[in-house]
PDB file of N, CA and C in Angstrom:
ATOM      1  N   UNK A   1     121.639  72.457 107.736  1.00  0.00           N
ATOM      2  CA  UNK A   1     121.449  73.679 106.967  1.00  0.00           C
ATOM      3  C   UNK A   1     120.889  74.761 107.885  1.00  0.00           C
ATOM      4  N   UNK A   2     121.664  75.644 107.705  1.00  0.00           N
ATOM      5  CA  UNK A   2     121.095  77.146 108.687  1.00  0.00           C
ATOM      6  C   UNK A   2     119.908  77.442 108.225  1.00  0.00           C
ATOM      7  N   UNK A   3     118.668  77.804 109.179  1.00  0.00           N
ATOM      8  CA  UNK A   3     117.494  78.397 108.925  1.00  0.00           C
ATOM      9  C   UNK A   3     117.759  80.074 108.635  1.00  0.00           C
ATOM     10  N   UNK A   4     116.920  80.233 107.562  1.00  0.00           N
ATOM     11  CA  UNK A   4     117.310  81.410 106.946  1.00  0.00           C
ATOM     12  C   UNK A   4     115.864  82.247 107.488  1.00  0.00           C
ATOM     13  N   UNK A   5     115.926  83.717 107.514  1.00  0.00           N
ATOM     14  CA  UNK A   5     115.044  84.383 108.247  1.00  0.00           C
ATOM     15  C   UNK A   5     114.246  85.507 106.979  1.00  0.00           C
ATOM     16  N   UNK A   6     113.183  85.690 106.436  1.00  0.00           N
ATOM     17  CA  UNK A   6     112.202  86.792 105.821  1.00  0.00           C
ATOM     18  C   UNK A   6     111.524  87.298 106.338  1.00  0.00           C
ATOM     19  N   UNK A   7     112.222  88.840 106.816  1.00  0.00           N
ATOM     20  CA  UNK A   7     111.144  89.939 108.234  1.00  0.00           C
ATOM     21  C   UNK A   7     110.472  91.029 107.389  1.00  0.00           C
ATOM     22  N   UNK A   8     109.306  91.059 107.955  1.00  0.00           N
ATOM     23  CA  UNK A   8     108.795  91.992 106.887  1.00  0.00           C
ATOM     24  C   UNK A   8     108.195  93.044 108.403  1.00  0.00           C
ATOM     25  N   UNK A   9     108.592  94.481 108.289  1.00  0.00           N
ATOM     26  CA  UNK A   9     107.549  95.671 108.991  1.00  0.00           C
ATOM     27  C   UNK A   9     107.192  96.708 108.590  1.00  0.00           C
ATOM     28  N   UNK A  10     106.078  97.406 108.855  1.00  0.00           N
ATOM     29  CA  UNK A  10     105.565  98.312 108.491  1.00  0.00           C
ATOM     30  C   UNK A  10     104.784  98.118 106.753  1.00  0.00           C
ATOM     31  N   UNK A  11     104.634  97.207 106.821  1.00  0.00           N
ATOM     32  CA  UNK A  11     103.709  96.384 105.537  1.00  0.00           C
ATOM     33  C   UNK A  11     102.748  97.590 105.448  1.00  0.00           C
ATOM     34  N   UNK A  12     102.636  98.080 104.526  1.00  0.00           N
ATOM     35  CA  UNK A  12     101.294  99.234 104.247  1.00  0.00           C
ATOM     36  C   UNK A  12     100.430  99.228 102.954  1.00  0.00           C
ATOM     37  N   UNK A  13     101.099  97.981 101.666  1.00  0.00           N
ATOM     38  CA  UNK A  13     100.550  97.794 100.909  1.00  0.00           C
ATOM     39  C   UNK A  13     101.204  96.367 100.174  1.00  0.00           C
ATOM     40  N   UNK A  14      99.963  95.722  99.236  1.00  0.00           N
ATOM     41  CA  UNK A  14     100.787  94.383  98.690  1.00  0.00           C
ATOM     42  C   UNK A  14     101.788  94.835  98.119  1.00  0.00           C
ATOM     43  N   UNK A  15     102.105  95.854  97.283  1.00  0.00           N
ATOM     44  CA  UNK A  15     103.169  95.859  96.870  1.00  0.00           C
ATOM     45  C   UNK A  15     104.127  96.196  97.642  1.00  0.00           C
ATOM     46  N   UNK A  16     104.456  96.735  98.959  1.00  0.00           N
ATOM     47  CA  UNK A  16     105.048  97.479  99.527  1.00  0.00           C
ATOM     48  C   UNK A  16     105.521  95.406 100.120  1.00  0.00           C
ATOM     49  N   UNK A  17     104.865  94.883 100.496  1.00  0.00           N
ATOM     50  CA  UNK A  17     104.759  93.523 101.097  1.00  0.00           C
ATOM     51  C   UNK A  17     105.573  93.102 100.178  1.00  0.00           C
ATOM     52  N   UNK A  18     105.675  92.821  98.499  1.00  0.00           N
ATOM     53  CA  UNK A  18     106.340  92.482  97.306  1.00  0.00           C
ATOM     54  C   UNK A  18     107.685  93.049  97.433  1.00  0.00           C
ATOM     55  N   UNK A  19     107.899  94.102  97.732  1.00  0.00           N
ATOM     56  CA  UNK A  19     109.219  94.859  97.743  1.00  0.00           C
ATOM     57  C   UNK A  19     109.921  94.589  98.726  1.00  0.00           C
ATOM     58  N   UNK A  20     109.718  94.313 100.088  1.00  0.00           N
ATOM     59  CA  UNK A  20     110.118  93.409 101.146  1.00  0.00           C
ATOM     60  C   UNK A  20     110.687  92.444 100.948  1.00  0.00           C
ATOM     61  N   UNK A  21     110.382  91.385 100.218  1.00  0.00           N
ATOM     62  CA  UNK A  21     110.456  90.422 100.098  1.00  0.00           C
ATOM     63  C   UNK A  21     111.163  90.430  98.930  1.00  0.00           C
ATOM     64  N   UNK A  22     111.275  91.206  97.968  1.00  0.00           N
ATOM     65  CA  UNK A  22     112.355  91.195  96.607  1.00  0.00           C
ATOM     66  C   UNK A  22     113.500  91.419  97.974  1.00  0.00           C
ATOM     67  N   UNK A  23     113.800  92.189  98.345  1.00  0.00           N
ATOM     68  CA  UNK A  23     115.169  92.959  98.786  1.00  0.00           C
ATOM     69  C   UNK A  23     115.933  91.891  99.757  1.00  0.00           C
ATOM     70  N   UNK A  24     114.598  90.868 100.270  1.00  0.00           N
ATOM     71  CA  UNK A  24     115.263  90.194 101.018  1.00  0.00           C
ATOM     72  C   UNK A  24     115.582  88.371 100.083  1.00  0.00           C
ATOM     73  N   UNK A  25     114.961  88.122  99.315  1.00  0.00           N
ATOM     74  CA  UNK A  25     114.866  87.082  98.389  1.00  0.00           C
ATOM     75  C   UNK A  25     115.382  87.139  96.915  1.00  0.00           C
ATOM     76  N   UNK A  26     115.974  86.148  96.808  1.00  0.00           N
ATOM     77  CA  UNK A  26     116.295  85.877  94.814  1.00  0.00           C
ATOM     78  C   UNK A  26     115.021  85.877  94.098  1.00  0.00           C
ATOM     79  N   UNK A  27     114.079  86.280  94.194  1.00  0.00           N
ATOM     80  CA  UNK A  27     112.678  86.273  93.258  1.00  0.00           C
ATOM     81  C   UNK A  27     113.365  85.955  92.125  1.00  0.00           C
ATOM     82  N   UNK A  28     112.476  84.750  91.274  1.00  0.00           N
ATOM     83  CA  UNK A  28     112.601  84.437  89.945  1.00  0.00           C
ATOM     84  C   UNK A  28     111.668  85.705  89.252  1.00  0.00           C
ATOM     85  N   UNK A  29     112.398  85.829  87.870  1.00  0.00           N
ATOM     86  CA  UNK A  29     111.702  86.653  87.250  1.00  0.00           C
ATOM     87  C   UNK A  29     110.224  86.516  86.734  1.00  0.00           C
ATOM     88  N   UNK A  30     109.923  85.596  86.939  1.00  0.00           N
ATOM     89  CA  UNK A  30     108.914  85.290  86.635  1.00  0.00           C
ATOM     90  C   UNK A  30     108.048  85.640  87.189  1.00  0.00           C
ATOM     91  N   UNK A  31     108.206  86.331  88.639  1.00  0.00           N
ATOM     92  CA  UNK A  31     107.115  86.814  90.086  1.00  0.00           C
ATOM     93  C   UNK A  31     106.359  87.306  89.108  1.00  0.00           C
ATOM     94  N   UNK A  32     104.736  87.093  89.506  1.00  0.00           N
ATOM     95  CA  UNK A  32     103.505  87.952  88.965  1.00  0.00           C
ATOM     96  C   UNK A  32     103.317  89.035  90.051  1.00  0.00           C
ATOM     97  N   UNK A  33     104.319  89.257  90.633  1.00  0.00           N
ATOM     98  CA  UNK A  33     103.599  90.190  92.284  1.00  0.00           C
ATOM     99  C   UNK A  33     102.097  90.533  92.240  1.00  0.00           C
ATOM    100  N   UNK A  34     101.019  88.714  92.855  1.00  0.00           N
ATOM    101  CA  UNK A  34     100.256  88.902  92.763  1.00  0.00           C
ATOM    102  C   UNK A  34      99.898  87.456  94.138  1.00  0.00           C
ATOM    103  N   UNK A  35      99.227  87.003  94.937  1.00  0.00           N
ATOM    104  CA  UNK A  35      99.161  86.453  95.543  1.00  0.00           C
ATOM    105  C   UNK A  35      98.833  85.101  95.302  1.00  0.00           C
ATOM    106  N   UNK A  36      98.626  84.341  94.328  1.00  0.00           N
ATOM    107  CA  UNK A  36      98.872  83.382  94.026  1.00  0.00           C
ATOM    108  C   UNK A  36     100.159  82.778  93.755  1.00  0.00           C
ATOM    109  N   UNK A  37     101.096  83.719  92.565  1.00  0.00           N
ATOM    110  CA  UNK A  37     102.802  83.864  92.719  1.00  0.00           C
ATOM    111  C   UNK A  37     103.248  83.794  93.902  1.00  0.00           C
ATOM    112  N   UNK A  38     103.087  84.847  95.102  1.00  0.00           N
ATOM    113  CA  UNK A  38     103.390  84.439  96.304  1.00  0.00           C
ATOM    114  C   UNK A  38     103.578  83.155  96.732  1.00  0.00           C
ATOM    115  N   UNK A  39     102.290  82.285  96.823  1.00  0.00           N
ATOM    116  CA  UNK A  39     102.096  81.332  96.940  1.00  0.00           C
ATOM    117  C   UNK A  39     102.764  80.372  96.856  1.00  0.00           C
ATOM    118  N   UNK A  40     103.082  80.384  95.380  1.00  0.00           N
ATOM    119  CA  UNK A  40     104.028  79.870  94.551  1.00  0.00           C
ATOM    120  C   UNK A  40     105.652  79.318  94.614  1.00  0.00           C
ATOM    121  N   UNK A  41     106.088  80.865  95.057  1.00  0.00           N
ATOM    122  CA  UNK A  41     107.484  81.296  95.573  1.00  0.00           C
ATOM    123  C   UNK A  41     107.734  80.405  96.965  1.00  0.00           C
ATOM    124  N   UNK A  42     106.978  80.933  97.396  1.00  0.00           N
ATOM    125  CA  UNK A  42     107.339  80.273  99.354  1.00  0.00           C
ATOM    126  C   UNK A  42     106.983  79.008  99.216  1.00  0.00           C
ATOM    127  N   UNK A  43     105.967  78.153  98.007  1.00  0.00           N
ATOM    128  CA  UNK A  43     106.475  77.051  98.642  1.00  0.00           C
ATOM    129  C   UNK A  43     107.140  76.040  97.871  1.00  0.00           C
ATOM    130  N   UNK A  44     107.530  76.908  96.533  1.00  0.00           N
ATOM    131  CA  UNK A  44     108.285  75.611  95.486  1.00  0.00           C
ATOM    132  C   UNK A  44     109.755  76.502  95.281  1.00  0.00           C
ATOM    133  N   UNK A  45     110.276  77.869  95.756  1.00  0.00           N
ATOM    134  CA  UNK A  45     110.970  78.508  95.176  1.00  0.00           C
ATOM    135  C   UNK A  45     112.136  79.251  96.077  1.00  0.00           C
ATOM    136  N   UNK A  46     111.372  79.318  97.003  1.00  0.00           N
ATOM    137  CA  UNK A  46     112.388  79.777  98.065  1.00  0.00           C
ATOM    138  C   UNK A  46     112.937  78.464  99.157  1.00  0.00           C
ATOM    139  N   UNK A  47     114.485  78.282  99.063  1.00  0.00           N
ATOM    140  CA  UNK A  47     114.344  76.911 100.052  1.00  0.00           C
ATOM    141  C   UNK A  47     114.779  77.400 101.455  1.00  0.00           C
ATOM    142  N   UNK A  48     114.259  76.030 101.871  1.00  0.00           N
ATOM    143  CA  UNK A  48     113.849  76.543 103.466  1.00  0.00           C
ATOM    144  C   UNK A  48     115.527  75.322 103.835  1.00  0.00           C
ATOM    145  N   UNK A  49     115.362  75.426 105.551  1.00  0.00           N
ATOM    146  CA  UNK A  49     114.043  75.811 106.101  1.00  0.00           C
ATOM    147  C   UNK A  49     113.913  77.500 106.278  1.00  0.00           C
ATOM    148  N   UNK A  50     113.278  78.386 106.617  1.00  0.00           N
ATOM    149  CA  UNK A  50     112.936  79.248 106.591  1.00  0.00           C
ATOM    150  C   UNK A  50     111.999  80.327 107.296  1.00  0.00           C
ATOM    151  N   UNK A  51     112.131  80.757 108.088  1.00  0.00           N
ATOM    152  CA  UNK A  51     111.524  81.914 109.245  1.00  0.00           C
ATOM    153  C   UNK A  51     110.569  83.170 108.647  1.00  0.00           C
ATOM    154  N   UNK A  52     109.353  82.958 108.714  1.00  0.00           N
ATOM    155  CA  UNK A  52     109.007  84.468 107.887  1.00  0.00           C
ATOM    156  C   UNK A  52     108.262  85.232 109.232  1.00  0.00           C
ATOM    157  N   UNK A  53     108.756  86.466 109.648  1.00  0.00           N
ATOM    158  CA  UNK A  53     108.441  86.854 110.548  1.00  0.00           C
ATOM    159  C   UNK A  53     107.733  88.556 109.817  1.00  0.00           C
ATOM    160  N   UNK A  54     106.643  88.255 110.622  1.00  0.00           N
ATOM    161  CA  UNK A  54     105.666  89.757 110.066  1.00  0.00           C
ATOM    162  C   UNK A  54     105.970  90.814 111.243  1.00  0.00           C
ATOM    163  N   UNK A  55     106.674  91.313 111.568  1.00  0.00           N
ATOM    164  CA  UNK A  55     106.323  92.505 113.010  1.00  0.00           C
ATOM    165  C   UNK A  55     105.042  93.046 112.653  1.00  0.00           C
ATOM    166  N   UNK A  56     104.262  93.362 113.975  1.00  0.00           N
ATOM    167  CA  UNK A  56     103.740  94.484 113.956  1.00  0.00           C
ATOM    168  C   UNK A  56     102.200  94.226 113.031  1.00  0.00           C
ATOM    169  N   UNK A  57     102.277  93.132 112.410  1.00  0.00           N
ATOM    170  CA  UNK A  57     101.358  92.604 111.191  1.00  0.00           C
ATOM    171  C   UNK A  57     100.337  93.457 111.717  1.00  0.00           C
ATOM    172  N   UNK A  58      99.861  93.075 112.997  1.00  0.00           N
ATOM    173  CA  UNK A  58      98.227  93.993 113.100  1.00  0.00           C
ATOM    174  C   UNK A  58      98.128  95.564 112.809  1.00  0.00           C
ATOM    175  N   UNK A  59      99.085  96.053 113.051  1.00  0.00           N
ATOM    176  CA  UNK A  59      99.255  97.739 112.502  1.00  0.00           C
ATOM    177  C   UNK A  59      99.006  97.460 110.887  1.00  0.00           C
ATOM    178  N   UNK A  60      99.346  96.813 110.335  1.00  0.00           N
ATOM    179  CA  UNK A  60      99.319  96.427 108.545  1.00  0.00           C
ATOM    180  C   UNK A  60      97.992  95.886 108.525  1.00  0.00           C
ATOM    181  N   UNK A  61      97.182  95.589 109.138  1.00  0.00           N
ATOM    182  CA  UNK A  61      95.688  95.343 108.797  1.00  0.00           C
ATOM    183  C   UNK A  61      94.734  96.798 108.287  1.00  0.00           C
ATOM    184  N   UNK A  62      95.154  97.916 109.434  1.00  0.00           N
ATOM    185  CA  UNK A  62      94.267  98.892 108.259  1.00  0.00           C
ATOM    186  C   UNK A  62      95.010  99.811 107.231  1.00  0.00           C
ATOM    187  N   UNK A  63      96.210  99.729 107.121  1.00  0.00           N
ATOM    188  CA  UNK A  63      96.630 100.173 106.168  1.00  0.00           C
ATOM    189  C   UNK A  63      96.556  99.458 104.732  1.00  0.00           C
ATOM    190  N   UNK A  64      96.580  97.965 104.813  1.00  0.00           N
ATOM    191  CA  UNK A  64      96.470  97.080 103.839  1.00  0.00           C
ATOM    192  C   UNK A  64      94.767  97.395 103.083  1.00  0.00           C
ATOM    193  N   UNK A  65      93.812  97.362 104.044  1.00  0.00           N
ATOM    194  CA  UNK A  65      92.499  97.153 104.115  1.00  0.00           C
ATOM    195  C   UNK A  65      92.232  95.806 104.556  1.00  0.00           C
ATOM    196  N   UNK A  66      91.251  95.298 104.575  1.00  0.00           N
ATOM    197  CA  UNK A  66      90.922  94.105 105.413  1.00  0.00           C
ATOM    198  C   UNK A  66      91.044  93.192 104.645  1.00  0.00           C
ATOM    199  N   UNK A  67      90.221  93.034 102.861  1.00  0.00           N
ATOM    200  CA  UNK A  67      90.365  92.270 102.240  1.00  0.00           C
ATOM    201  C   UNK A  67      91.952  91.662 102.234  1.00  0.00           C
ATOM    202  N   UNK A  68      92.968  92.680 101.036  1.00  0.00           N
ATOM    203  CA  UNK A  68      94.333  92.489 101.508  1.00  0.00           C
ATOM    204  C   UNK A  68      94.922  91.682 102.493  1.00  0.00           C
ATOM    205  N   UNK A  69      94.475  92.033 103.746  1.00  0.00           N
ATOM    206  CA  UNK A  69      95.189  91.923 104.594  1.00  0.00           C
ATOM    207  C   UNK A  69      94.955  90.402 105.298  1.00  0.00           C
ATOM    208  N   UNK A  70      93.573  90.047 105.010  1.00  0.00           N
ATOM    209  CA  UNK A  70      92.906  88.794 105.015  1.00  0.00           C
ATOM    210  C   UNK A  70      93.368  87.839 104.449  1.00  0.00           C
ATOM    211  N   UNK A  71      93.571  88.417 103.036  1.00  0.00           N
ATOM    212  CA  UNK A  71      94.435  87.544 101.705  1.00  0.00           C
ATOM    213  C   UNK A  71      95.623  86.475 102.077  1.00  0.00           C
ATOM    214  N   UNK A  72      96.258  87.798 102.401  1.00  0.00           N
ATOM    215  CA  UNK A  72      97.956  88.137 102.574  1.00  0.00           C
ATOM    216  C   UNK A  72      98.037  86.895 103.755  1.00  0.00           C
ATOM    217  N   UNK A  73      97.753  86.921 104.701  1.00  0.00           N
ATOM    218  CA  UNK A  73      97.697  86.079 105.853  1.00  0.00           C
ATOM    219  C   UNK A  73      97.162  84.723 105.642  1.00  0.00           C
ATOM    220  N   UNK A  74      96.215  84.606 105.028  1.00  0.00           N
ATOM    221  CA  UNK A  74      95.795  83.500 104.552  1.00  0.00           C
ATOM    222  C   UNK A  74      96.688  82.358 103.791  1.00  0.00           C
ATOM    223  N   UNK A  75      97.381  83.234 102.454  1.00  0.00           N
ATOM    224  CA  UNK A  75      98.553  83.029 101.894  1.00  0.00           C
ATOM    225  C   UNK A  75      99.624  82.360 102.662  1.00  0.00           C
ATOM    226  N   UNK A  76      99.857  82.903 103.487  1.00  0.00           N
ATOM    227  CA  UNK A  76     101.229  82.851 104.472  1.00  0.00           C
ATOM    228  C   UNK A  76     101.032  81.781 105.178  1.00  0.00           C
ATOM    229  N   UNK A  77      99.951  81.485 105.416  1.00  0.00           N
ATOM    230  CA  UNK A  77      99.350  80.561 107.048  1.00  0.00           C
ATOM    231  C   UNK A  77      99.404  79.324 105.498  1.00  0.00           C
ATOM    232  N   UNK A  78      98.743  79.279 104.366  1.00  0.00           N
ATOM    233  CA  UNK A  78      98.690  77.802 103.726  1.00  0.00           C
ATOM    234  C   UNK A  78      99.430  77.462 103.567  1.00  0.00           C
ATOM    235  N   UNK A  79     100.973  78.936 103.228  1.00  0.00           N
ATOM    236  CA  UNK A  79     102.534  78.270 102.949  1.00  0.00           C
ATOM    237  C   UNK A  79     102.805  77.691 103.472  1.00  0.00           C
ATOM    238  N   UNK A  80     102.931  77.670 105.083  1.00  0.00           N
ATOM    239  CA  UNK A  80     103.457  77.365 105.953  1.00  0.00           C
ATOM    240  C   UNK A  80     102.733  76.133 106.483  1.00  0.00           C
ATOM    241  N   UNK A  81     101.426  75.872 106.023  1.00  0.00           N
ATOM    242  CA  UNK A  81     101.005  74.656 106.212  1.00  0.00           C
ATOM    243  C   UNK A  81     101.422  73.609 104.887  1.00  0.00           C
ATOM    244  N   UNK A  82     101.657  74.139 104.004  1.00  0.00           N
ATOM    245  CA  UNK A  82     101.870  72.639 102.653  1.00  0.00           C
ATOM    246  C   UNK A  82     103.307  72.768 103.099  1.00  0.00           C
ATOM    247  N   UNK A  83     104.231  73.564 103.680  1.00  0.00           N
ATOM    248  CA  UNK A  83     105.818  73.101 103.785  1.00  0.00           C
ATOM    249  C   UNK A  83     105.920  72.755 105.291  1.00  0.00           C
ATOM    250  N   UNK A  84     106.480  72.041 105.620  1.00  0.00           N
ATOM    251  CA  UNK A  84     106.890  71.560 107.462  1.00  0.00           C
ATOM    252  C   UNK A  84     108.313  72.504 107.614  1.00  0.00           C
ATOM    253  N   UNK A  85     109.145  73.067 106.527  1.00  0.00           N
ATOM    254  CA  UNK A  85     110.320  73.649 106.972  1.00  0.00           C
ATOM    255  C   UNK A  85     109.968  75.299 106.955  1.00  0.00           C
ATOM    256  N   UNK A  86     108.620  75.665 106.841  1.00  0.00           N
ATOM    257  CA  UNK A  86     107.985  76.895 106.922  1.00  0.00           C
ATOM    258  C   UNK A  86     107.782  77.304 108.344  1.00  0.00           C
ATOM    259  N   UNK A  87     108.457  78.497 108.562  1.00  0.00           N
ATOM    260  CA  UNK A  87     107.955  78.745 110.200  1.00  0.00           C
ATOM    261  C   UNK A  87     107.186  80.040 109.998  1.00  0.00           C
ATOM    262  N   UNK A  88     105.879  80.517 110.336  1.00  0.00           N
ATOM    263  CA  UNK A  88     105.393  81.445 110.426  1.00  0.00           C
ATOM    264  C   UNK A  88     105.341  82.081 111.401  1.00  0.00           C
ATOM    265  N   UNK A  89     106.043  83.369 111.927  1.00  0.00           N
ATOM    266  CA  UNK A  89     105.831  84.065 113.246  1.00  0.00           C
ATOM    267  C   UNK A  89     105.514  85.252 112.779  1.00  0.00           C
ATOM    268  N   UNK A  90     104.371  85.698 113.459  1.00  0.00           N
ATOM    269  CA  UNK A  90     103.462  86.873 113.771  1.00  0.00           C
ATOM    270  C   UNK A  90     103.535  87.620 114.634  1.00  0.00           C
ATOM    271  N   UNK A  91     104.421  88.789 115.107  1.00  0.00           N
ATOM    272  CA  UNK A  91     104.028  89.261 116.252  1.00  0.00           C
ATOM    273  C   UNK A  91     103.873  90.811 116.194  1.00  0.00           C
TER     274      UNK A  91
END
């Protein structure tokens, strides 16, 4: 199965992060666009295996604010730890 790729840049807000990720994903309707849903999605909903690549992520730290942006990453880093077909790249 081809590894499929989710690039997200210029991240400037969660929702802006949410809208990324609609345009590039089948989101069930059910998304709470809220970071637990996130959660949710990447690791029971979207099938892998699967590439989520952030460009630039550190420019999206003060636009996000820190909390956010703390969140958001946190999120991403547990996805990618409860799935083995999760690849997280940051650059």
């Amino acid at each position: 199965m081809p590894m499929s790729r989710i690039e997200f840049a210029n991240v400037c807000s969660l929702e802006d992060f949410y809208r990324q990720l609609a345009a590039q994903t089948a989101l069930p309707a059910h998304f709470g666009r809220n970071l637990d849903a996130l959660f949710d999605v990447l690791t029971a909903e979207i099938a892998g295996p699967v590439t989520i690549v952030w460009h630039r992520h550190d420019t999206s730290a003060p636009l996000l604010g820190h909390d956010d942006y703390t969140a958001l990453l946190a999120v991403l880093h547990d996805a990618a730890d409860s799935r083995p077909d999760i690849h997280l790249v940051l650059d």
